[in-house]
PDB file of N, CA and C in Angstrom:
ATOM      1  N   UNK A   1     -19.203  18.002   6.053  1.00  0.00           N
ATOM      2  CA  UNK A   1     -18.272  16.885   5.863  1.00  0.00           C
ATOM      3  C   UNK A   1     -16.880  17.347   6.275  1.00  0.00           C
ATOM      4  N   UNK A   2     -16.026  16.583   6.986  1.00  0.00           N
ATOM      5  CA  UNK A   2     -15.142  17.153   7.708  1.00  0.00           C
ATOM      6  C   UNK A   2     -13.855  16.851   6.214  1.00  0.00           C
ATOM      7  N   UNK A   3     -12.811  17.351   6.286  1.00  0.00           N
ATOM      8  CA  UNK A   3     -12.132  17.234   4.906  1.00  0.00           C
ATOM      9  C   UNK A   3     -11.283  16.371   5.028  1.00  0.00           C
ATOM     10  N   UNK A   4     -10.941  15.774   6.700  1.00  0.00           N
ATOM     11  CA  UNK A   4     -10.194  14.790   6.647  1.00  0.00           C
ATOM     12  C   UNK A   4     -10.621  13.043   6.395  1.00  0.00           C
ATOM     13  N   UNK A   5     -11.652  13.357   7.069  1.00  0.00           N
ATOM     14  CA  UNK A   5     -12.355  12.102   6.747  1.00  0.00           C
ATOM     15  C   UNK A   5     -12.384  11.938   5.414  1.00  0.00           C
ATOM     16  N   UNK A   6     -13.203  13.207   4.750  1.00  0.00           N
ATOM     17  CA  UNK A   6     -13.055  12.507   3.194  1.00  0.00           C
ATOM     18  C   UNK A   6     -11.817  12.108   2.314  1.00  0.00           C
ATOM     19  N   UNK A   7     -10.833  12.731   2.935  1.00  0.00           N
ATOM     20  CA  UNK A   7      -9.374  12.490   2.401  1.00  0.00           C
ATOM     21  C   UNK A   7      -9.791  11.010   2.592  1.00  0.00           C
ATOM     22  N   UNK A   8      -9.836  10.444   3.678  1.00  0.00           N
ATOM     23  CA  UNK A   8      -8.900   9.236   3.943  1.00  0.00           C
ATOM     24  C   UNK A   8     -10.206   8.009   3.166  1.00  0.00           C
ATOM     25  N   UNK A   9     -11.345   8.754   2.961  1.00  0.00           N
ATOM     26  CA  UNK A   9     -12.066   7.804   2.689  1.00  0.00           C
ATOM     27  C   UNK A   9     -12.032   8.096   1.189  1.00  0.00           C
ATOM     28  N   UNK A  10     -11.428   9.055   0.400  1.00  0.00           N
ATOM     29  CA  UNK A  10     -10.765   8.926  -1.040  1.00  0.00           C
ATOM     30  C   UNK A  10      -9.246   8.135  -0.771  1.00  0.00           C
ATOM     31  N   UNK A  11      -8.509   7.710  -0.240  1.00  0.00           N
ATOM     32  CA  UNK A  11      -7.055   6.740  -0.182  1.00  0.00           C
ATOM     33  C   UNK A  11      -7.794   5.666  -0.319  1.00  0.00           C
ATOM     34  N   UNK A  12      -8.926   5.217   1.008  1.00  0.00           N
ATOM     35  CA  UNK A  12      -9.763   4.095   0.760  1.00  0.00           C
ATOM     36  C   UNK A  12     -10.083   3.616  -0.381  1.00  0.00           C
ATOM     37  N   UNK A  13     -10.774   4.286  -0.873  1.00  0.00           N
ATOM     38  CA  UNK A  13     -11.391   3.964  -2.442  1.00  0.00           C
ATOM     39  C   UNK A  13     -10.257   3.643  -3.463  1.00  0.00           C
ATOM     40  N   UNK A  14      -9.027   4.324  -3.492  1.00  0.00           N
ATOM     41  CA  UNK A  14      -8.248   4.430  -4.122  1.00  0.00           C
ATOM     42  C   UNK A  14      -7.909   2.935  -4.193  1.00  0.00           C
ATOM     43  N   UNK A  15      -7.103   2.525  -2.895  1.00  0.00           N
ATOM     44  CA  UNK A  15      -6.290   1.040  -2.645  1.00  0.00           C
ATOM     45  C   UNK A  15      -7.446   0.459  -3.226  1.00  0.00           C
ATOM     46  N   UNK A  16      -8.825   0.295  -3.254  1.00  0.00           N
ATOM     47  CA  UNK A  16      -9.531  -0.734  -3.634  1.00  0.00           C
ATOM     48  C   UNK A  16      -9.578  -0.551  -4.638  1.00  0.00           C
ATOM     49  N   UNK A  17      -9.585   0.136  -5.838  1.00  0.00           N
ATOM     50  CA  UNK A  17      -9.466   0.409  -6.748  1.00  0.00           C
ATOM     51  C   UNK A  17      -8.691  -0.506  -7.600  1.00  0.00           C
ATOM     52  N   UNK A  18      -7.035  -0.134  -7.107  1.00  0.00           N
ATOM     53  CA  UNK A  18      -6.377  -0.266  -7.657  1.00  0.00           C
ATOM     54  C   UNK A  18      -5.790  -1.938  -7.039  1.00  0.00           C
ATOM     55  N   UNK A  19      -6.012  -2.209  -5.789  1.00  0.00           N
ATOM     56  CA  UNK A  19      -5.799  -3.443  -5.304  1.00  0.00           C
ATOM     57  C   UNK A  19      -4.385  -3.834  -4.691  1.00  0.00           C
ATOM     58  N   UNK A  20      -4.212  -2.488  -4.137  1.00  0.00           N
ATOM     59  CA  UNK A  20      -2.896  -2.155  -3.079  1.00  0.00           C
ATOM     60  C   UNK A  20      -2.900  -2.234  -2.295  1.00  0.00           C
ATOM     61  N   UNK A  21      -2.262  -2.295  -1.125  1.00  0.00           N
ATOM     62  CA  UNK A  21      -1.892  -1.825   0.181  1.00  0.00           C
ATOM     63  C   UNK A  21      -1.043  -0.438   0.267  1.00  0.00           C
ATOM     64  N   UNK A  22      -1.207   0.335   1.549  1.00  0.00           N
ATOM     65  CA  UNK A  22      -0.620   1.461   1.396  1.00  0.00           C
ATOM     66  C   UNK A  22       0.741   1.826   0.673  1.00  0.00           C
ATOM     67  N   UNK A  23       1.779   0.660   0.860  1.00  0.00           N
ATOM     68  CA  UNK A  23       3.019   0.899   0.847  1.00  0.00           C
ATOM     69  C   UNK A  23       3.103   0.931  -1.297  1.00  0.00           C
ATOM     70  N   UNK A  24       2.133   0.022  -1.243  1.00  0.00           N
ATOM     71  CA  UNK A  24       1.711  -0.102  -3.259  1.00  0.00           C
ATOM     72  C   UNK A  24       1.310   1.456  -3.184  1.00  0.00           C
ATOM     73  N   UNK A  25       0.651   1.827  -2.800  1.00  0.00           N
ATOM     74  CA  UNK A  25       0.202   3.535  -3.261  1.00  0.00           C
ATOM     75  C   UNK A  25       1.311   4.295  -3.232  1.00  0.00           C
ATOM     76  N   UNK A  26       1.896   4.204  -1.903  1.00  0.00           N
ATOM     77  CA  UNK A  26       2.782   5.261  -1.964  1.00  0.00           C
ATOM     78  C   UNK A  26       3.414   5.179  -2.989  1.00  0.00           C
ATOM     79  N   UNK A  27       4.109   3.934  -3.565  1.00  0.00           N
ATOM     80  CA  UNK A  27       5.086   3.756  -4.703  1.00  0.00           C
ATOM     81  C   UNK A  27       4.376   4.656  -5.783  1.00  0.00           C
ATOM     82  N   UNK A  28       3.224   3.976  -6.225  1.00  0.00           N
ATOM     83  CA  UNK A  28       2.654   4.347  -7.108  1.00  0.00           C
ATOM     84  C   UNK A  28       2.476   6.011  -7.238  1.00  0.00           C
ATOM     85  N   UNK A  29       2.128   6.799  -6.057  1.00  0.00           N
ATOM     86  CA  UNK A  29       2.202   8.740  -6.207  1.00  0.00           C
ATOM     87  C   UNK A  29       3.738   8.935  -6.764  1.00  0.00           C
ATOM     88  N   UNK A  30       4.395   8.075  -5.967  1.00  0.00           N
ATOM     89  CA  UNK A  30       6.102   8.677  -6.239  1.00  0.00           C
ATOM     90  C   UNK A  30       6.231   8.458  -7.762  1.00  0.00           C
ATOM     91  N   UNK A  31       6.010   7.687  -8.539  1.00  0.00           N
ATOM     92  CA  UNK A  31       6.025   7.614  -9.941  1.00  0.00           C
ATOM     93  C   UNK A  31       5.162   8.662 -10.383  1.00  0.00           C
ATOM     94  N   UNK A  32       4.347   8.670 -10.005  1.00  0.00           N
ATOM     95  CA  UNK A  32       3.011   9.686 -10.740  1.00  0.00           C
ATOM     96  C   UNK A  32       4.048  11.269 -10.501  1.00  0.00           C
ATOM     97  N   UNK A  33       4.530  11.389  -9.288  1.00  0.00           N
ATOM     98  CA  UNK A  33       4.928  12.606  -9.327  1.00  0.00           C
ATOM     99  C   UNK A  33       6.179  13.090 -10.235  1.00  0.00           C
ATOM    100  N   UNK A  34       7.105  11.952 -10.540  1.00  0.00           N
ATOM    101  CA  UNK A  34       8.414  11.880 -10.768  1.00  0.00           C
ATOM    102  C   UNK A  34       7.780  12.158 -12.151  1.00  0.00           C
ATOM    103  N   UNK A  35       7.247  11.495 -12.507  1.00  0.00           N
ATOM    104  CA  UNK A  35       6.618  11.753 -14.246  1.00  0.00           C
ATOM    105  C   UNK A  35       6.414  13.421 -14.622  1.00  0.00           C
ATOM    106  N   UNK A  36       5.228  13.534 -14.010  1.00  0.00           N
ATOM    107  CA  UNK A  36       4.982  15.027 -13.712  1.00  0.00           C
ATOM    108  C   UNK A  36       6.170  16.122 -13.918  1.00  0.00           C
ATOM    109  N   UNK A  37       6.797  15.503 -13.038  1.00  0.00           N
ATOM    110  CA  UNK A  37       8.166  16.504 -12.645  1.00  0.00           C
ATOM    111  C   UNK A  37       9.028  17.295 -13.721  1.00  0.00           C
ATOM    112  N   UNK A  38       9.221  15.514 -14.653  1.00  0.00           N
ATOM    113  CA  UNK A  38      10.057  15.409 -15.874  1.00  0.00           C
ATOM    114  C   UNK A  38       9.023  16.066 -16.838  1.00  0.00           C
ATOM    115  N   UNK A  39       7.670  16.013 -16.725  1.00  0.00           N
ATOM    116  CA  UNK A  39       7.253  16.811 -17.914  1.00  0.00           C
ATOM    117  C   UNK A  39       7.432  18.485 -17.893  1.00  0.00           C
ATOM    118  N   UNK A  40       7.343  18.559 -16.252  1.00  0.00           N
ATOM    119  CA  UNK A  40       7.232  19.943 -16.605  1.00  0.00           C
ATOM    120  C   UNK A  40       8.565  20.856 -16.803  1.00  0.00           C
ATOM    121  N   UNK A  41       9.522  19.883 -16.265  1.00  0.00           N
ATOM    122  CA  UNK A  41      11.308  20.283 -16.784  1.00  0.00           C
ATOM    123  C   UNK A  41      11.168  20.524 -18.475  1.00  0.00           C
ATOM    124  N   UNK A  42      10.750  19.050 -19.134  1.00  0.00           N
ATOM    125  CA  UNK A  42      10.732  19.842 -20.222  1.00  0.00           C
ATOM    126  C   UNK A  42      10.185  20.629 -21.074  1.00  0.00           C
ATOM    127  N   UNK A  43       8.927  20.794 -20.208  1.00  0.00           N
ATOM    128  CA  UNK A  43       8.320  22.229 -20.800  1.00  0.00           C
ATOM    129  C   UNK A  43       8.899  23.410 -20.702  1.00  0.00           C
ATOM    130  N   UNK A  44       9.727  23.818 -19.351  1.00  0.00           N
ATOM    131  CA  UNK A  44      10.144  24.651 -19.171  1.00  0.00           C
ATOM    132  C   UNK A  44      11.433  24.990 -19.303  1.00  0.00           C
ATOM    133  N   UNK A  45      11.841  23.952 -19.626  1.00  0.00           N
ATOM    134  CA  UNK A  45      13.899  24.133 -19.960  1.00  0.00           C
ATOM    135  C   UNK A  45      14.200  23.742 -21.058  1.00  0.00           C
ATOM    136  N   UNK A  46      12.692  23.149 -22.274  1.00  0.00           N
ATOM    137  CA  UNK A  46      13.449  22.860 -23.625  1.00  0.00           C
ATOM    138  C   UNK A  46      12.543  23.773 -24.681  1.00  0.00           C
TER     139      UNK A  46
END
């Protein structure tokens, strides 16, 4: 299985999933990451 294909055919699944279009996903990682971010600031700086 080549790893790109399956990438793109996990994004696939994803948008249907969730009932996005790409530009809805992207938003949606950028939150997921920004969250992330802030947790691990305050794990590590409080």
């Amino acid at each position: 299985m080549n790893l790109i294909s399956a990438h793109k055919r996990s994004i696939e699944r994803e948008k249907r999933k969730l009932r996005v279009n790409e530009y809805g996903l992207l938003w949606i990682q950028f939150f997921r990451g920004a969250i992330v971010a802030l947790i691990i600031e305050r794990i590590i700086f409080h």
